[in-house]
PDB file of N, CA and C in Angstrom:
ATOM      1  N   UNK A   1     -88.484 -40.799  11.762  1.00  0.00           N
ATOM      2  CA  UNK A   1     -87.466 -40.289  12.655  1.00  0.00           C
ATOM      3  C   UNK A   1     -86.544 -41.440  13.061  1.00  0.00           C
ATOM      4  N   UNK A   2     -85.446 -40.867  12.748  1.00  0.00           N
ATOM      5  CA  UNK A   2     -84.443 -42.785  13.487  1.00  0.00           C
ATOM      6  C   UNK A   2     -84.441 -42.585  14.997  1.00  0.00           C
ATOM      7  N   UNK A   3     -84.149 -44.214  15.449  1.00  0.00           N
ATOM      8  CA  UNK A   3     -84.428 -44.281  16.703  1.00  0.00           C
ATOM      9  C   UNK A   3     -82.522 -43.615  17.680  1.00  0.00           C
ATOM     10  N   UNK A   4     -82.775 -43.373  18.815  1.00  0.00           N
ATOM     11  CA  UNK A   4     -81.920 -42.946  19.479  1.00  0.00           C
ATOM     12  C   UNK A   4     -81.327 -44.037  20.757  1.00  0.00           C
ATOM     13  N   UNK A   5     -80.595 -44.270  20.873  1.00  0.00           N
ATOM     14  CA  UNK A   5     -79.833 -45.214  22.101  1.00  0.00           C
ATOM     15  C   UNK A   5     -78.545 -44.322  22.745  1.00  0.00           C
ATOM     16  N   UNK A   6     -78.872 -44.422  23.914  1.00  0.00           N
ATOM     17  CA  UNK A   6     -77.743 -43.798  24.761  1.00  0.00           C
ATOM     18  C   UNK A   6     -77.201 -45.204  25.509  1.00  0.00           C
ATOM     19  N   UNK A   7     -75.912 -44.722  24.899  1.00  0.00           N
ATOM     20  CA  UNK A   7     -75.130 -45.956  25.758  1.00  0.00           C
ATOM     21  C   UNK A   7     -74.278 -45.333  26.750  1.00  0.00           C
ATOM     22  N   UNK A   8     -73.964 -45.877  27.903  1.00  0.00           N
ATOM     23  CA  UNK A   8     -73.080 -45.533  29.000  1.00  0.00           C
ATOM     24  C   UNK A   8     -71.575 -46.461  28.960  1.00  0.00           C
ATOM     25  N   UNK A   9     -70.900 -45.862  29.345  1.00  0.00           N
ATOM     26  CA  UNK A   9     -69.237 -46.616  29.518  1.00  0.00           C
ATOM     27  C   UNK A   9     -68.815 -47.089  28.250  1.00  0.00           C
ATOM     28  N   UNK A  10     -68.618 -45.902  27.273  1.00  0.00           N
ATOM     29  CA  UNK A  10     -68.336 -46.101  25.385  1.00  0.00           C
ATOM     30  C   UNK A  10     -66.861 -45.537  25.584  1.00  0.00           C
ATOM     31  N   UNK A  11     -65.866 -45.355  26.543  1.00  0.00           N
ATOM     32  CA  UNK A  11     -64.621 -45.537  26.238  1.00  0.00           C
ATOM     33  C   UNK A  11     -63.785 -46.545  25.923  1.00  0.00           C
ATOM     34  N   UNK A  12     -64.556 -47.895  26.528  1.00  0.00           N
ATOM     35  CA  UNK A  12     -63.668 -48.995  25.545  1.00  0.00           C
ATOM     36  C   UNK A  12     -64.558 -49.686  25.656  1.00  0.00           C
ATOM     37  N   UNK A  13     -64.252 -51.020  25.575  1.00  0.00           N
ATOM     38  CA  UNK A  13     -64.903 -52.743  25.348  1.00  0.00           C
ATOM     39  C   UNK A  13     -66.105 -52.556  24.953  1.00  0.00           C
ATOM     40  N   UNK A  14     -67.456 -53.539  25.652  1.00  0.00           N
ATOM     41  CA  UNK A  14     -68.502 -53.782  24.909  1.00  0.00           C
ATOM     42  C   UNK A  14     -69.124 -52.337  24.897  1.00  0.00           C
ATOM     43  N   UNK A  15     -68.857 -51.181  25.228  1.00  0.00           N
ATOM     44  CA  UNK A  15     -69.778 -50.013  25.667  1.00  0.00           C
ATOM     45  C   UNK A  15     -69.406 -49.471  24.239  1.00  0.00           C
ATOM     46  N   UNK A  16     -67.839 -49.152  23.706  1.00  0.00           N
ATOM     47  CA  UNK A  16     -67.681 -48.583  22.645  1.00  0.00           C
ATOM     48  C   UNK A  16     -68.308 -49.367  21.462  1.00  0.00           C
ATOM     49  N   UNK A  17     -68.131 -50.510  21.566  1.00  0.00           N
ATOM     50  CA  UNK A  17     -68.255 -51.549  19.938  1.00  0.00           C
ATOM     51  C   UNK A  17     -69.608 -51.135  20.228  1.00  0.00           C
ATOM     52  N   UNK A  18     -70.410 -51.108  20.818  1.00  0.00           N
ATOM     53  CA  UNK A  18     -72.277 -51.157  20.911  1.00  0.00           C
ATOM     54  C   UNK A  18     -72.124 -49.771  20.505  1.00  0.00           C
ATOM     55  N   UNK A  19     -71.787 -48.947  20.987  1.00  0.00           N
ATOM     56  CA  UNK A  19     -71.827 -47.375  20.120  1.00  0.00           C
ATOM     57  C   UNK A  19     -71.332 -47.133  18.742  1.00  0.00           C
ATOM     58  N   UNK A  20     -70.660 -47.992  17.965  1.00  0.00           N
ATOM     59  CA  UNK A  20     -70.100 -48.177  17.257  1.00  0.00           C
ATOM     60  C   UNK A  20     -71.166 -48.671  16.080  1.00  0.00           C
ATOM     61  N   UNK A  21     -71.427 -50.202  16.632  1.00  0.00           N
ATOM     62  CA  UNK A  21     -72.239 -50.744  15.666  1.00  0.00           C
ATOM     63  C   UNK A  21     -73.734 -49.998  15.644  1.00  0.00           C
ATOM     64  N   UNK A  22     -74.501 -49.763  16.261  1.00  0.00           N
ATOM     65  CA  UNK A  22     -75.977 -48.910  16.739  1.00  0.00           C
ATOM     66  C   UNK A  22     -75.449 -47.657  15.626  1.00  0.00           C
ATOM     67  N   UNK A  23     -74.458 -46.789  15.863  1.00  0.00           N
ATOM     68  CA  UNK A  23     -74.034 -45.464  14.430  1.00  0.00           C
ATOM     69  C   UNK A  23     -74.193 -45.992  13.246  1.00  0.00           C
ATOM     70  N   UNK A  24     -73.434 -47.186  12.950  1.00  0.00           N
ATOM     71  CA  UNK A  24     -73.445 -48.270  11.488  1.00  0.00           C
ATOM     72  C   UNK A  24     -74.493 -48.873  11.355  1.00  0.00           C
ATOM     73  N   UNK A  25     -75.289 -48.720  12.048  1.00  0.00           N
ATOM     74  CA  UNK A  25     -76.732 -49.408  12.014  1.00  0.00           C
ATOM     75  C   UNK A  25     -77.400 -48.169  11.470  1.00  0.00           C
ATOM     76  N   UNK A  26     -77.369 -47.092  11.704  1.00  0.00           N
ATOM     77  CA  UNK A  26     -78.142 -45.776  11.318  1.00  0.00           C
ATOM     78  C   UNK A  26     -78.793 -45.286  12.553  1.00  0.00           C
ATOM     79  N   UNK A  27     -78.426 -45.602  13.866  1.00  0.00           N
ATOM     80  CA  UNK A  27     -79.252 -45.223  15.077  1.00  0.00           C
ATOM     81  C   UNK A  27     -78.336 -44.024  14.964  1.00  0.00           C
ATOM     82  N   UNK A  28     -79.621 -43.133  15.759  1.00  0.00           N
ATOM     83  CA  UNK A  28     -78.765 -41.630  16.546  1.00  0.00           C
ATOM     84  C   UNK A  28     -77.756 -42.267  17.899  1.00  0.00           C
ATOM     85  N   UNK A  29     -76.843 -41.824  18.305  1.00  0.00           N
ATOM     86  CA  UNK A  29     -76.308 -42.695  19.646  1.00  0.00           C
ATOM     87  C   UNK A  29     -75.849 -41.347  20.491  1.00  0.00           C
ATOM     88  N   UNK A  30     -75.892 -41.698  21.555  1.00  0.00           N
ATOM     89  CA  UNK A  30     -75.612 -40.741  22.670  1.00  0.00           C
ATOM     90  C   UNK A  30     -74.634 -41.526  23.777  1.00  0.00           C
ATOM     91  N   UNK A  31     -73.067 -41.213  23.593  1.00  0.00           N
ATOM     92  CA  UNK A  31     -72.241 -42.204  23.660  1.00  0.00           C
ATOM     93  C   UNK A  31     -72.121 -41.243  24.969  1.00  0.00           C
ATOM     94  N   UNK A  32     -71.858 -41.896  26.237  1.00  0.00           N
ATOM     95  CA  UNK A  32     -71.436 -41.177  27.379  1.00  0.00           C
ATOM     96  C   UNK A  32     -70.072 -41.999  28.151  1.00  0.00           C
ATOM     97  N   UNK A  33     -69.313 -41.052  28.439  1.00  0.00           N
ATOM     98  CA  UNK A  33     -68.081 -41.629  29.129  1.00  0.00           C
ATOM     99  C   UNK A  33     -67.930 -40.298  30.022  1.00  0.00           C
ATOM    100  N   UNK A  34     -67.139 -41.012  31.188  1.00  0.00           N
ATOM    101  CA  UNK A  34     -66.530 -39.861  32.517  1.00  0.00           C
ATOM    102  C   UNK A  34     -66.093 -38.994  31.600  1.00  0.00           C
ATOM    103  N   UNK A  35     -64.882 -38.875  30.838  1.00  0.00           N
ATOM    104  CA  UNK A  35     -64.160 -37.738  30.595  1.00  0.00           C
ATOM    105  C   UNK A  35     -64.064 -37.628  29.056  1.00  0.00           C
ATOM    106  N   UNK A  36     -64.904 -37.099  27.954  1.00  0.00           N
ATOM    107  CA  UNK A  36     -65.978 -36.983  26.983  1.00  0.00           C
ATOM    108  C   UNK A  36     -64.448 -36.193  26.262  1.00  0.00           C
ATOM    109  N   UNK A  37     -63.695 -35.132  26.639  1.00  0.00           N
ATOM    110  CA  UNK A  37     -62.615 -34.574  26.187  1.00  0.00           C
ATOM    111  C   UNK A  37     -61.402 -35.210  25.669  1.00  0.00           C
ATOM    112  N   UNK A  38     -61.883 -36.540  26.124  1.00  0.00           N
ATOM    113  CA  UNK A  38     -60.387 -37.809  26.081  1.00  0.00           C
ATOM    114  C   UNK A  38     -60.758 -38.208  24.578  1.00  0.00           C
ATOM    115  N   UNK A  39     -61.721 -38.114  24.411  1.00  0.00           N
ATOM    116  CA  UNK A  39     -62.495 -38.586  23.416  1.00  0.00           C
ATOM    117  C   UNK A  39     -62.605 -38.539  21.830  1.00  0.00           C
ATOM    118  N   UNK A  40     -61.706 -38.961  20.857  1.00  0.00           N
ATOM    119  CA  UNK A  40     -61.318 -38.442  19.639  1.00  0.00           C
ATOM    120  C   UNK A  40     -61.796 -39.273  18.305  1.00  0.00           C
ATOM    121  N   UNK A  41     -61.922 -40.841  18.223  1.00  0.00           N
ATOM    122  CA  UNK A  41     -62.626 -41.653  17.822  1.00  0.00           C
ATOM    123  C   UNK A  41     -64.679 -41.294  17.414  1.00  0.00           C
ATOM    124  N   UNK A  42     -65.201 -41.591  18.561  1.00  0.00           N
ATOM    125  CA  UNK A  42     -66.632 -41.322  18.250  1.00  0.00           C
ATOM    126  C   UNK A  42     -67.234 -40.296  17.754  1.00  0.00           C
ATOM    127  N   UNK A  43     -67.063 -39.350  17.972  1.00  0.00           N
ATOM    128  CA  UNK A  43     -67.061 -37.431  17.975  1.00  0.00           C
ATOM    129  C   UNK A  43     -67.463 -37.726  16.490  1.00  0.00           C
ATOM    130  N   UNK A  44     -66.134 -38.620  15.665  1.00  0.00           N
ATOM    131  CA  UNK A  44     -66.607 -38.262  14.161  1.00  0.00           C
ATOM    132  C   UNK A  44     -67.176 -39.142  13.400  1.00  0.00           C
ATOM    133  N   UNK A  45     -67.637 -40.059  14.335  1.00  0.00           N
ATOM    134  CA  UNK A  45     -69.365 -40.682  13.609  1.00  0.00           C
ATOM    135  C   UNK A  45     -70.407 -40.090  13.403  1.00  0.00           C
ATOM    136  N   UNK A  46     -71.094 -40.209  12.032  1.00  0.00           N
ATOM    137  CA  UNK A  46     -72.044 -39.473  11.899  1.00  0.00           C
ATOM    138  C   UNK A  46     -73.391 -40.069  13.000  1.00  0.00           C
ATOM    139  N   UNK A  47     -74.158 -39.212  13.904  1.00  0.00           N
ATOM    140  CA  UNK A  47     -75.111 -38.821  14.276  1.00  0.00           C
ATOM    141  C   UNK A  47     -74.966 -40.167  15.848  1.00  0.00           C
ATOM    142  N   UNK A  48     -73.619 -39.418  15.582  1.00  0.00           N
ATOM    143  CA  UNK A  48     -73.319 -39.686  17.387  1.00  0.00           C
ATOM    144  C   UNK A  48     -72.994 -38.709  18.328  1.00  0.00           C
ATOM    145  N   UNK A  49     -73.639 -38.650  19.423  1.00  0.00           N
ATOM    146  CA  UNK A  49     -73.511 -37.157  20.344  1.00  0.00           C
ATOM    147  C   UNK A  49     -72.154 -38.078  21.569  1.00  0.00           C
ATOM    148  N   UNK A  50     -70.935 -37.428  21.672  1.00  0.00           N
ATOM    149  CA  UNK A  50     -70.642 -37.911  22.981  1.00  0.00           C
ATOM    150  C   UNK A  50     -70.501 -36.600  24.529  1.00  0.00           C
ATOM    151  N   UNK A  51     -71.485 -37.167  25.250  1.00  0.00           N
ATOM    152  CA  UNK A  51     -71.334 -36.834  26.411  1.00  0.00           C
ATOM    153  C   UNK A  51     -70.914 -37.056  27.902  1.00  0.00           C
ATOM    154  N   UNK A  52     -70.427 -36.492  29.109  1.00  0.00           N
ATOM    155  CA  UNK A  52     -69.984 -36.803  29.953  1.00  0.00           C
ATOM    156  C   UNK A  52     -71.611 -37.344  30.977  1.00  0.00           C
ATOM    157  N   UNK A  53     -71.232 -38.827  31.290  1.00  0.00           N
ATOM    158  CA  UNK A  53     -72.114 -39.271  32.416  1.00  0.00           C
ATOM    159  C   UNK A  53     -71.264 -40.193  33.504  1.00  0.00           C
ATOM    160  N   UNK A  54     -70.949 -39.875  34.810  1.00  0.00           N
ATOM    161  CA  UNK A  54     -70.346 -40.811  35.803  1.00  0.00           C
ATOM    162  C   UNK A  54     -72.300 -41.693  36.377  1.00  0.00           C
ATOM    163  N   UNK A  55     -71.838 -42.541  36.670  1.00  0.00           N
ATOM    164  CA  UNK A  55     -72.992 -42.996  36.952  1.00  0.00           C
ATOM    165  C   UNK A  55     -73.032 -43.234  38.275  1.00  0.00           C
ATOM    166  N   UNK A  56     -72.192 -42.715  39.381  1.00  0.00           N
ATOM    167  CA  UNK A  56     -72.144 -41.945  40.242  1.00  0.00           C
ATOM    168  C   UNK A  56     -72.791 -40.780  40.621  1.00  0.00           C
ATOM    169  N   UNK A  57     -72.690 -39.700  39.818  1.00  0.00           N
ATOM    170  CA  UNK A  57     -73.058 -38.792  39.714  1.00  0.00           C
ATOM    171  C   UNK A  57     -74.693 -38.460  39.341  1.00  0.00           C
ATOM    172  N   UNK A  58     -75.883 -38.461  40.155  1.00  0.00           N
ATOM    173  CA  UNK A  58     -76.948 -38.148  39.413  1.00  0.00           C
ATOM    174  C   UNK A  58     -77.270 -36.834  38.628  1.00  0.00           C
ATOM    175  N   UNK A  59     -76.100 -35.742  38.561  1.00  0.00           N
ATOM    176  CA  UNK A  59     -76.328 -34.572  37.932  1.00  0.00           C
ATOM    177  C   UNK A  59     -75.952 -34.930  36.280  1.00  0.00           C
ATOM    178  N   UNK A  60     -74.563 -35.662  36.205  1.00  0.00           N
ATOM    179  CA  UNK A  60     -74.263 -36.025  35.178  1.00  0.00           C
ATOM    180  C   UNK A  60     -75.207 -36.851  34.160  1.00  0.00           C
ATOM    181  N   UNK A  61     -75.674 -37.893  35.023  1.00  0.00           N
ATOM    182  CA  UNK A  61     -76.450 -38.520  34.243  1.00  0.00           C
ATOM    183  C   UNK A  61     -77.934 -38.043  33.523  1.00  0.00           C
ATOM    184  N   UNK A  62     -78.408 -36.929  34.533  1.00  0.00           N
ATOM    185  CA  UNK A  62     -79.539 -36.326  34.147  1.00  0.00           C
ATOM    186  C   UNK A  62     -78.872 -35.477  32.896  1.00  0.00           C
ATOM    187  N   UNK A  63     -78.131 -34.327  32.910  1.00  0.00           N
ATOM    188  CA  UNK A  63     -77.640 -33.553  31.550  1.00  0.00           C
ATOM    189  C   UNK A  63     -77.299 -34.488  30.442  1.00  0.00           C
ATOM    190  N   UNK A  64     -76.604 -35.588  30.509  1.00  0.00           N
ATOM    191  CA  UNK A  64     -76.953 -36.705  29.647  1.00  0.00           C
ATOM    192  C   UNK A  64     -78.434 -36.923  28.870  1.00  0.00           C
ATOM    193  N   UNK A  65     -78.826 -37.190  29.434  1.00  0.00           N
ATOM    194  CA  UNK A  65     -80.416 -37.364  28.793  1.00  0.00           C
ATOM    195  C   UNK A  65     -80.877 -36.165  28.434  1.00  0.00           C
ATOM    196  N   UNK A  66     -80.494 -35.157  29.143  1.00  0.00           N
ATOM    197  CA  UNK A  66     -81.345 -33.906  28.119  1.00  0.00           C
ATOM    198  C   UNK A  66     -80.329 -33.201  27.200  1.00  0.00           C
ATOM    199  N   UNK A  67     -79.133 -33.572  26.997  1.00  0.00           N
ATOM    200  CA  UNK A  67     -78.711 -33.294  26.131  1.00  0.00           C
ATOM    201  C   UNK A  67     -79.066 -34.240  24.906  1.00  0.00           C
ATOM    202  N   UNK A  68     -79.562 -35.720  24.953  1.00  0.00           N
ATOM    203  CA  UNK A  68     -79.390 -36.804  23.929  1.00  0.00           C
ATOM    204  C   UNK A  68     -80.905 -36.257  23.479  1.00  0.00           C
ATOM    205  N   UNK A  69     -81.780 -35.673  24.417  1.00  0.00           N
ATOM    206  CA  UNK A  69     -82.931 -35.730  24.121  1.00  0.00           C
ATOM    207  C   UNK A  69     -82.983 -33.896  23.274  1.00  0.00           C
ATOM    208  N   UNK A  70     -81.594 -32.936  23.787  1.00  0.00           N
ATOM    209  CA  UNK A  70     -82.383 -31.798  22.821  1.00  0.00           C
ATOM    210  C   UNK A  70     -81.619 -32.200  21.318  1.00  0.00           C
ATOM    211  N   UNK A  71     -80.522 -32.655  21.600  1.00  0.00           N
ATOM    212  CA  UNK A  71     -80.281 -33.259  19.688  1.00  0.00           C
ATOM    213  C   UNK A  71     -80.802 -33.877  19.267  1.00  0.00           C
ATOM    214  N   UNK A  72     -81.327 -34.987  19.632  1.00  0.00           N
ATOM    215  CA  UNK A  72     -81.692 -35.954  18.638  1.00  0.00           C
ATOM    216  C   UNK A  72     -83.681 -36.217  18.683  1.00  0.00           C
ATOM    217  N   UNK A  73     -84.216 -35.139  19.619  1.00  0.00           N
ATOM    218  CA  UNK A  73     -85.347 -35.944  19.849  1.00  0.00           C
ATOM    219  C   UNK A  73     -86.197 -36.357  21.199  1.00  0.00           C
ATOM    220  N   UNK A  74     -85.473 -37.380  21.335  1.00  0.00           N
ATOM    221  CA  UNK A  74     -86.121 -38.541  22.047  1.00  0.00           C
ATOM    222  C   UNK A  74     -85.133 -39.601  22.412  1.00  0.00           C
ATOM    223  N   UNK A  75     -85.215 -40.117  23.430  1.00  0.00           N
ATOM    224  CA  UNK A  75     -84.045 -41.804  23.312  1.00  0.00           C
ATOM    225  C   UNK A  75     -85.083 -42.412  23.699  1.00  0.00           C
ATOM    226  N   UNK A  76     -84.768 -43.718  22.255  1.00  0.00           N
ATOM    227  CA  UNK A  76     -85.497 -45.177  22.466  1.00  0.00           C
ATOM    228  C   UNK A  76     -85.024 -46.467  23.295  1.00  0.00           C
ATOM    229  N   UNK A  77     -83.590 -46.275  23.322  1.00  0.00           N
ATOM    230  CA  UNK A  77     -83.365 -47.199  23.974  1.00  0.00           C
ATOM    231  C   UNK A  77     -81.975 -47.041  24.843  1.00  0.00           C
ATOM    232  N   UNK A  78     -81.720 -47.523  26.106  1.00  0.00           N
ATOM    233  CA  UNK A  78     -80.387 -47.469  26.863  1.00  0.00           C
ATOM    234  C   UNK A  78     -80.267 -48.523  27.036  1.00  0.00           C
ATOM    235  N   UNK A  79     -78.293 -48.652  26.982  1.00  0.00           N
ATOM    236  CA  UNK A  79     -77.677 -50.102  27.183  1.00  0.00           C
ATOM    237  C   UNK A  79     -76.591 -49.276  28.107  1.00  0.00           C
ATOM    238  N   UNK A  80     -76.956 -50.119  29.068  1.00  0.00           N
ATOM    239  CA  UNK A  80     -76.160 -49.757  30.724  1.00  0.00           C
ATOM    240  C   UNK A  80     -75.245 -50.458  30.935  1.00  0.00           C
ATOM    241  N   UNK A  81     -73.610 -50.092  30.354  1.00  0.00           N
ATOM    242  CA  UNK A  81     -72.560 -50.470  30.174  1.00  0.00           C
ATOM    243  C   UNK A  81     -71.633 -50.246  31.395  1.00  0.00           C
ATOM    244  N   UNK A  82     -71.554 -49.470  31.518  1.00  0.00           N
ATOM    245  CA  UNK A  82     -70.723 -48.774  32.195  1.00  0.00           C
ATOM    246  C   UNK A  82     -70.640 -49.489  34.189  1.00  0.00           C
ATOM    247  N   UNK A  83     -70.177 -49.461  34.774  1.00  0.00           N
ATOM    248  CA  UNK A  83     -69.604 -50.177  35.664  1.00  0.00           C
ATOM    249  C   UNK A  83     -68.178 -50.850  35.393  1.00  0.00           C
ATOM    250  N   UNK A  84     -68.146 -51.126  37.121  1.00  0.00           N
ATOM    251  CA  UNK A  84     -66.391 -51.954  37.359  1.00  0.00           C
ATOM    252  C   UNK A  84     -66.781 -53.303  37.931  1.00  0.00           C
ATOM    253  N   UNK A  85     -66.695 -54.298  37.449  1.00  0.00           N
ATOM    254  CA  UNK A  85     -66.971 -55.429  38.147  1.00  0.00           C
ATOM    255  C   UNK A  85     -65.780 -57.032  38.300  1.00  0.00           C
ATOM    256  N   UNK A  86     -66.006 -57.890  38.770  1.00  0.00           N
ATOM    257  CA  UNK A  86     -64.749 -58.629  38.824  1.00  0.00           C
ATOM    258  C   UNK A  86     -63.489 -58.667  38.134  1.00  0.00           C
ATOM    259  N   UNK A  87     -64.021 -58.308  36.815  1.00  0.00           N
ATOM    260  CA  UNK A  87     -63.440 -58.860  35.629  1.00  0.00           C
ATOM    261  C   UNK A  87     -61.867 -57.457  36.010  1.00  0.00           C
ATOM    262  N   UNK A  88     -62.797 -56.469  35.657  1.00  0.00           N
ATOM    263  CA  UNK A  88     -61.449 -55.004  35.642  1.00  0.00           C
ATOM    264  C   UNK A  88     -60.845 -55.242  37.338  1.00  0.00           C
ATOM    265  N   UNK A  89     -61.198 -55.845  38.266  1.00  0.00           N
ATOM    266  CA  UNK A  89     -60.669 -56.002  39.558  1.00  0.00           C
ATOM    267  C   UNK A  89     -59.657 -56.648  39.616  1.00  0.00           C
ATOM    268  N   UNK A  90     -59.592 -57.819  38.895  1.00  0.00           N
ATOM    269  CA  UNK A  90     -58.941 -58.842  38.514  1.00  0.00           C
ATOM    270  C   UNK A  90     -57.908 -58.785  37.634  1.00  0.00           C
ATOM    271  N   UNK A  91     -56.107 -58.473  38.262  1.00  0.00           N
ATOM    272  CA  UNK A  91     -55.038 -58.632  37.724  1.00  0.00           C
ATOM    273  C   UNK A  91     -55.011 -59.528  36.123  1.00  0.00           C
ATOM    274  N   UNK A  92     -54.376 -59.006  35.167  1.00  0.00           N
ATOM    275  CA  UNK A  92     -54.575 -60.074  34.025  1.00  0.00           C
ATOM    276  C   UNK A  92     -54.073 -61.147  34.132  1.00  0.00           C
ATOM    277  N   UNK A  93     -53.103 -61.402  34.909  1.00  0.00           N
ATOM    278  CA  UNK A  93     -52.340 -62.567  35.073  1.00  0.00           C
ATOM    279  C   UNK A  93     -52.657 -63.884  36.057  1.00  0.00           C
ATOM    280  N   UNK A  94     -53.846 -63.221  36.535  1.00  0.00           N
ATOM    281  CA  UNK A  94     -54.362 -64.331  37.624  1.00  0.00           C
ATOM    282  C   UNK A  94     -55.745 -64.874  36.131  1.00  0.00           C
ATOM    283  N   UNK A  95     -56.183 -63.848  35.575  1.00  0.00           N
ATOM    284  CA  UNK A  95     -57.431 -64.024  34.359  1.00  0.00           C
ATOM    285  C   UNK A  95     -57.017 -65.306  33.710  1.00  0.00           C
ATOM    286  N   UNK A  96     -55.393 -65.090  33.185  1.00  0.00           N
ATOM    287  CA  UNK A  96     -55.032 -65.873  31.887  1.00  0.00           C
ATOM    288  C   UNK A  96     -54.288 -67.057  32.545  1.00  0.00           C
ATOM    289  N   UNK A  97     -54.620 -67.837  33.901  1.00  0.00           N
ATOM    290  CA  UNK A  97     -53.976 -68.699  34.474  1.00  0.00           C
ATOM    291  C   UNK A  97     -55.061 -69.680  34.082  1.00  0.00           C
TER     292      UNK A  97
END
């Protein structure tokens, strides 16, 4: 059975490339972003599920997991991407000084 990884915050930077490479690796992936409809890129990787998880939200995040878990199985592993921290706070122009 291949293994399954749900990643959180796969609309851009390290959250997408890790959903990205884990599909090209042959993992099942369970790509979650706030708004899953925006979403046109991942959808057509093979044996990638994308779903809506705010990580705010504990309802979201639970249907997350049982959705990754009635397609694919099981999830082996989560990479907890998703958050806002200095970096997105931080104007680019103060970054690149």
């Amino acid at each position: 059975m291949k293994r399954t990884i749900l990643v959180t915050g796969t609309s851009s930077g390290f959250g997408r490339a890790t959903a990205r490479l884990f599909a090209e690796r042959g993992w099942n992936v369970v790509a979650t972003i706030r708004r899953p409809e925006d979403e046109r890129d991942l959808p057509r990787l093979p044996g990638v599920l994308v779903t809506r998880l705010d990580v705010q939200d504990r309802e979201t995040i639970a249907a997350a997991i049982s959705a990754g878990i009635a397609r694919f199985g099981r999830i082996d592993a989560v990479v907890n991407n998703a958050g806002f921290g200095p970096f997105e706070a931080t104007p680019s122009e103060k970054i690149a000084e």
